[in-house]
Structures are given as structure tokens and as C-alpha cells.
N, C-alpha and C. Protein backbone atom coordinates (compact mmCIF):
# COMPACT_ATOMS: atom_id res chain seq x y z
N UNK A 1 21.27 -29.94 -0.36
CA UNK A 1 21.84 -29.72 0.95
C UNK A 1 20.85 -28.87 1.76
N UNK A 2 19.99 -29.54 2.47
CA UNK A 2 18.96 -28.37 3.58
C UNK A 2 19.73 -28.47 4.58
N UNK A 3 20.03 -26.99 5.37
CA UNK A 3 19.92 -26.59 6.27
C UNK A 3 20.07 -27.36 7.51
N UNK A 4 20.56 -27.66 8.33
CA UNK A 4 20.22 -28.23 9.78
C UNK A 4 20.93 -27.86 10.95
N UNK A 5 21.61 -26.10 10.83
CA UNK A 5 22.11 -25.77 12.17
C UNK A 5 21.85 -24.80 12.66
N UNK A 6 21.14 -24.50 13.68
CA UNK A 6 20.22 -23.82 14.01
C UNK A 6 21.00 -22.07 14.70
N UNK A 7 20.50 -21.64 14.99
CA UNK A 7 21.28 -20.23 15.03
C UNK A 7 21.43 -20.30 16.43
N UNK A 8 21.63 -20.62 17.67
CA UNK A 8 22.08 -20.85 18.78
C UNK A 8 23.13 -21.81 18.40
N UNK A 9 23.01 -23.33 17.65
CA UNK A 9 24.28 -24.00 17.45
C UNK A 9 25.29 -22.84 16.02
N UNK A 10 24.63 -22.30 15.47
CA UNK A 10 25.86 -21.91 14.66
C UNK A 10 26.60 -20.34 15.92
N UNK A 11 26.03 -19.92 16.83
CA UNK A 11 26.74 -19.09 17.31
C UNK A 11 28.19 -19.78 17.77
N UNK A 12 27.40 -21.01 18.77
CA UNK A 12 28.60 -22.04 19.22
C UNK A 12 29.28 -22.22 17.91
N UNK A 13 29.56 -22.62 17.20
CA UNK A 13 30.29 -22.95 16.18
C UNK A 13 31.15 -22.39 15.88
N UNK A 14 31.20 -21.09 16.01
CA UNK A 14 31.81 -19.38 15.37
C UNK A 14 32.58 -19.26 16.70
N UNK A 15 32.31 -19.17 17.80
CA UNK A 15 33.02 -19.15 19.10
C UNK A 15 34.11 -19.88 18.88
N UNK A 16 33.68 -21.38 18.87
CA UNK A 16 34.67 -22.38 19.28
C UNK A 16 35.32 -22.63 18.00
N UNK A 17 34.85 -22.53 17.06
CA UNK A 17 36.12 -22.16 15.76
C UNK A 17 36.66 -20.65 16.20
N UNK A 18 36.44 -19.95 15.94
CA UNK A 18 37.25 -18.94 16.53
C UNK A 18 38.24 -19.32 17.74
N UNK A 19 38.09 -19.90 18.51
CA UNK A 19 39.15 -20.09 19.60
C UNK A 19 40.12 -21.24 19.15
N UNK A 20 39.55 -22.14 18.39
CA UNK A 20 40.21 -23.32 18.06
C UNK A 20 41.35 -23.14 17.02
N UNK A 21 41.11 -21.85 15.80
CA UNK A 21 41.62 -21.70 15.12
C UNK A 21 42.78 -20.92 15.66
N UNK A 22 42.85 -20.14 16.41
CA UNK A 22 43.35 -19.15 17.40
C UNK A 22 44.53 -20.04 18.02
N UNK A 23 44.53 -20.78 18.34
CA UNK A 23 45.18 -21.86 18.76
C UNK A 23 46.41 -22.26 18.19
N UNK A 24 46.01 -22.54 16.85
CA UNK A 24 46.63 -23.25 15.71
C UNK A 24 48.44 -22.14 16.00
N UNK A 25 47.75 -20.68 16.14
CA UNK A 25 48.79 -19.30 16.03
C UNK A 25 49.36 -19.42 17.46
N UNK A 26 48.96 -19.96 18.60
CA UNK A 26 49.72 -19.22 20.08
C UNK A 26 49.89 -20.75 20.62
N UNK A 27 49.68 -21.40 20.21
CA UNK A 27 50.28 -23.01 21.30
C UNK A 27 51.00 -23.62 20.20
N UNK A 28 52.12 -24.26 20.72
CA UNK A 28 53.74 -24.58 20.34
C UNK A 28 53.13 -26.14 20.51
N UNK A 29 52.44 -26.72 21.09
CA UNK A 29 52.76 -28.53 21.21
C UNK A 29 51.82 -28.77 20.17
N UNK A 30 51.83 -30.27 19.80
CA UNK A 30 50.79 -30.94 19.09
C UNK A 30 49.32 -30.72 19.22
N UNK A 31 48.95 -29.80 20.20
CA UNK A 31 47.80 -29.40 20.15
C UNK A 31 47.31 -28.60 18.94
N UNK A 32 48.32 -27.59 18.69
CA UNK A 32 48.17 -26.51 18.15
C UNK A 32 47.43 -27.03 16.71
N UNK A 33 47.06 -28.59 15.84
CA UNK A 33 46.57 -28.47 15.21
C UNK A 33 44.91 -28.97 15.19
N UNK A 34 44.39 -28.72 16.44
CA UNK A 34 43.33 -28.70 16.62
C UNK A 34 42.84 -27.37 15.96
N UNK A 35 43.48 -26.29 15.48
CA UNK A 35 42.70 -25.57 14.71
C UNK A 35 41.82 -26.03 13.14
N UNK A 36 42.63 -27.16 12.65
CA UNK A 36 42.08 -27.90 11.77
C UNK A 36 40.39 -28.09 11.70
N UNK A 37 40.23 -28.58 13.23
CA UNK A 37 39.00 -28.67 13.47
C UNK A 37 38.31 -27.47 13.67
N UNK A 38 38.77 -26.51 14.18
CA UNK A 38 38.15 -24.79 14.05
C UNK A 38 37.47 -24.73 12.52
N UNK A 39 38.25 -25.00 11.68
CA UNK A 39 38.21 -24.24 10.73
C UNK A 39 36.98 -25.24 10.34
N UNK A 40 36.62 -26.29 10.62
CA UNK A 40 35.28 -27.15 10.07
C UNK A 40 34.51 -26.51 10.60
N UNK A 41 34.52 -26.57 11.87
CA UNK A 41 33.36 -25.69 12.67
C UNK A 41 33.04 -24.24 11.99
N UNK A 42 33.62 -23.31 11.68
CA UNK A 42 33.56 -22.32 10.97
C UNK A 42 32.90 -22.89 9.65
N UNK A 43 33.61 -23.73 8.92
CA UNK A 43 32.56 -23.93 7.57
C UNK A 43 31.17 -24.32 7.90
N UNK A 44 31.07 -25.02 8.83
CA UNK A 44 29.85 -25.69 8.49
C UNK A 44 28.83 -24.58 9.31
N UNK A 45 29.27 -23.63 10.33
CA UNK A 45 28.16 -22.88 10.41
C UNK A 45 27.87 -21.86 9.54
N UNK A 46 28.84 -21.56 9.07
CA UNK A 46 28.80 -20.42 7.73
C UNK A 46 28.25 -20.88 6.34
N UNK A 47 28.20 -22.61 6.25
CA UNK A 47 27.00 -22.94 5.37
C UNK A 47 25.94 -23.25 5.27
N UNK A 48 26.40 -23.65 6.95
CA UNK A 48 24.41 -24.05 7.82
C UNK A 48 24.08 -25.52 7.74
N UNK A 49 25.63 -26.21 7.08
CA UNK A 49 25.20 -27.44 6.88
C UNK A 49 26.26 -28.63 7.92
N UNK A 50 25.29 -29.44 8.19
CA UNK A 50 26.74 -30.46 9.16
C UNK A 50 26.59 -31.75 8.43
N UNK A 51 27.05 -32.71 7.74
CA UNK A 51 27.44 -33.69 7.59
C UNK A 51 27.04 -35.02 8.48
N UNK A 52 27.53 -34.65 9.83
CA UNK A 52 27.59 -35.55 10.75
C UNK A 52 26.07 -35.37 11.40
N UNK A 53 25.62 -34.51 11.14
CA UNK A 53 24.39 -34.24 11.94
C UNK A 53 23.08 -35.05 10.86
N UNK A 54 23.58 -35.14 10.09
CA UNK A 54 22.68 -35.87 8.69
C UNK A 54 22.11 -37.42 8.89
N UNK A 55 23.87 -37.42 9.46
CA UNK A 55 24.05 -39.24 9.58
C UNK A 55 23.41 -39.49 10.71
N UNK A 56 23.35 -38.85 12.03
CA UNK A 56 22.53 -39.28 13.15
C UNK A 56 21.35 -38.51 13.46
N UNK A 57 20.70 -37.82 12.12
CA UNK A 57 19.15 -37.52 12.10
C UNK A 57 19.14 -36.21 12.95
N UNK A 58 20.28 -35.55 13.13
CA UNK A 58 20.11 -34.17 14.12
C UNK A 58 19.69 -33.17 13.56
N UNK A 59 18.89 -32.19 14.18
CA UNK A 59 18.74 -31.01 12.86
C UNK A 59 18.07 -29.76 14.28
N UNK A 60 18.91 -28.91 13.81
CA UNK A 60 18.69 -27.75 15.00
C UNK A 60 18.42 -26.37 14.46
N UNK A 61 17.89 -26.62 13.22
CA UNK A 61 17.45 -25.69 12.86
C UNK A 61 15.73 -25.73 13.25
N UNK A 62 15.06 -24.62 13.63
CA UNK A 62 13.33 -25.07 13.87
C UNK A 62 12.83 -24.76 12.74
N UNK A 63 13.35 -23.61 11.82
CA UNK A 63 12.64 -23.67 10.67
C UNK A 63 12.66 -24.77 9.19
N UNK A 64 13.46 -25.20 9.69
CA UNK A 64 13.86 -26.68 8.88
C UNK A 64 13.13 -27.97 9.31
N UNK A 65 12.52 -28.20 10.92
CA UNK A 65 11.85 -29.37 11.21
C UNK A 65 11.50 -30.40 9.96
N UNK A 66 11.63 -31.86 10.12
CA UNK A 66 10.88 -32.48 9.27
C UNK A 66 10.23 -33.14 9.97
């Protein structure tokens, strides 16, 4: 598993999981389980790794370049 999220995208990541998850606790409609998706966003910058970013060749890390 190398690396591919770069520390400007993992700040975003931590934000918007943080708000997303946040969510899950203070909104009452079917929204509220968009924290689901928070909580990916949180893993994957806290492991540095994205999945989806693999499959379409993205990689935002610079010290990782290939």
C-alpha cells in the first residue's frame, strides 16, 4: 500500500470528515447518514491511502511521484 494523499488533500479530508461525521449527531433527515462517508474520509487520510485514487492513477502525494 504506497502512499498517495498528499498533505494539503489529507488536511481536506480531516475537515470534511470532521463536519460530515458531525452531521451524522445534529441533522434528524436522511442526510444525517452521510457521516458514513466522513468517517472514510477520516480513514483514508489517517492512512494516507485512497483506493479510488489508485484506480484513476491520482496520487497527491509529491514525495511519492512515480
Amino acid at each position: 500500500m504506497k502512499i498517495n494523499i498528499g498533505s494539503l488533500d489529507k488536511t481536506v479530508r480531516i475537515i470534511a470528515g470532521l463536519l460530515l461525521v458531525s452531521m451524522f449527531f445534529w441533522v434528524d433527515s436522511g442526510f444525517k447518514y452521510l457521516g458514513v462517508v466522513g468517517l472514510v474520509l477520516l480513514i483514508t487520510a489517517f492512512v494516507g491511502f485512497c483506493p479510488a485514487y489508485t484506480l484513476f492513477g491520482i496520487n497527491t502525494c509529491k514525495t511519492n511521484k512515480s
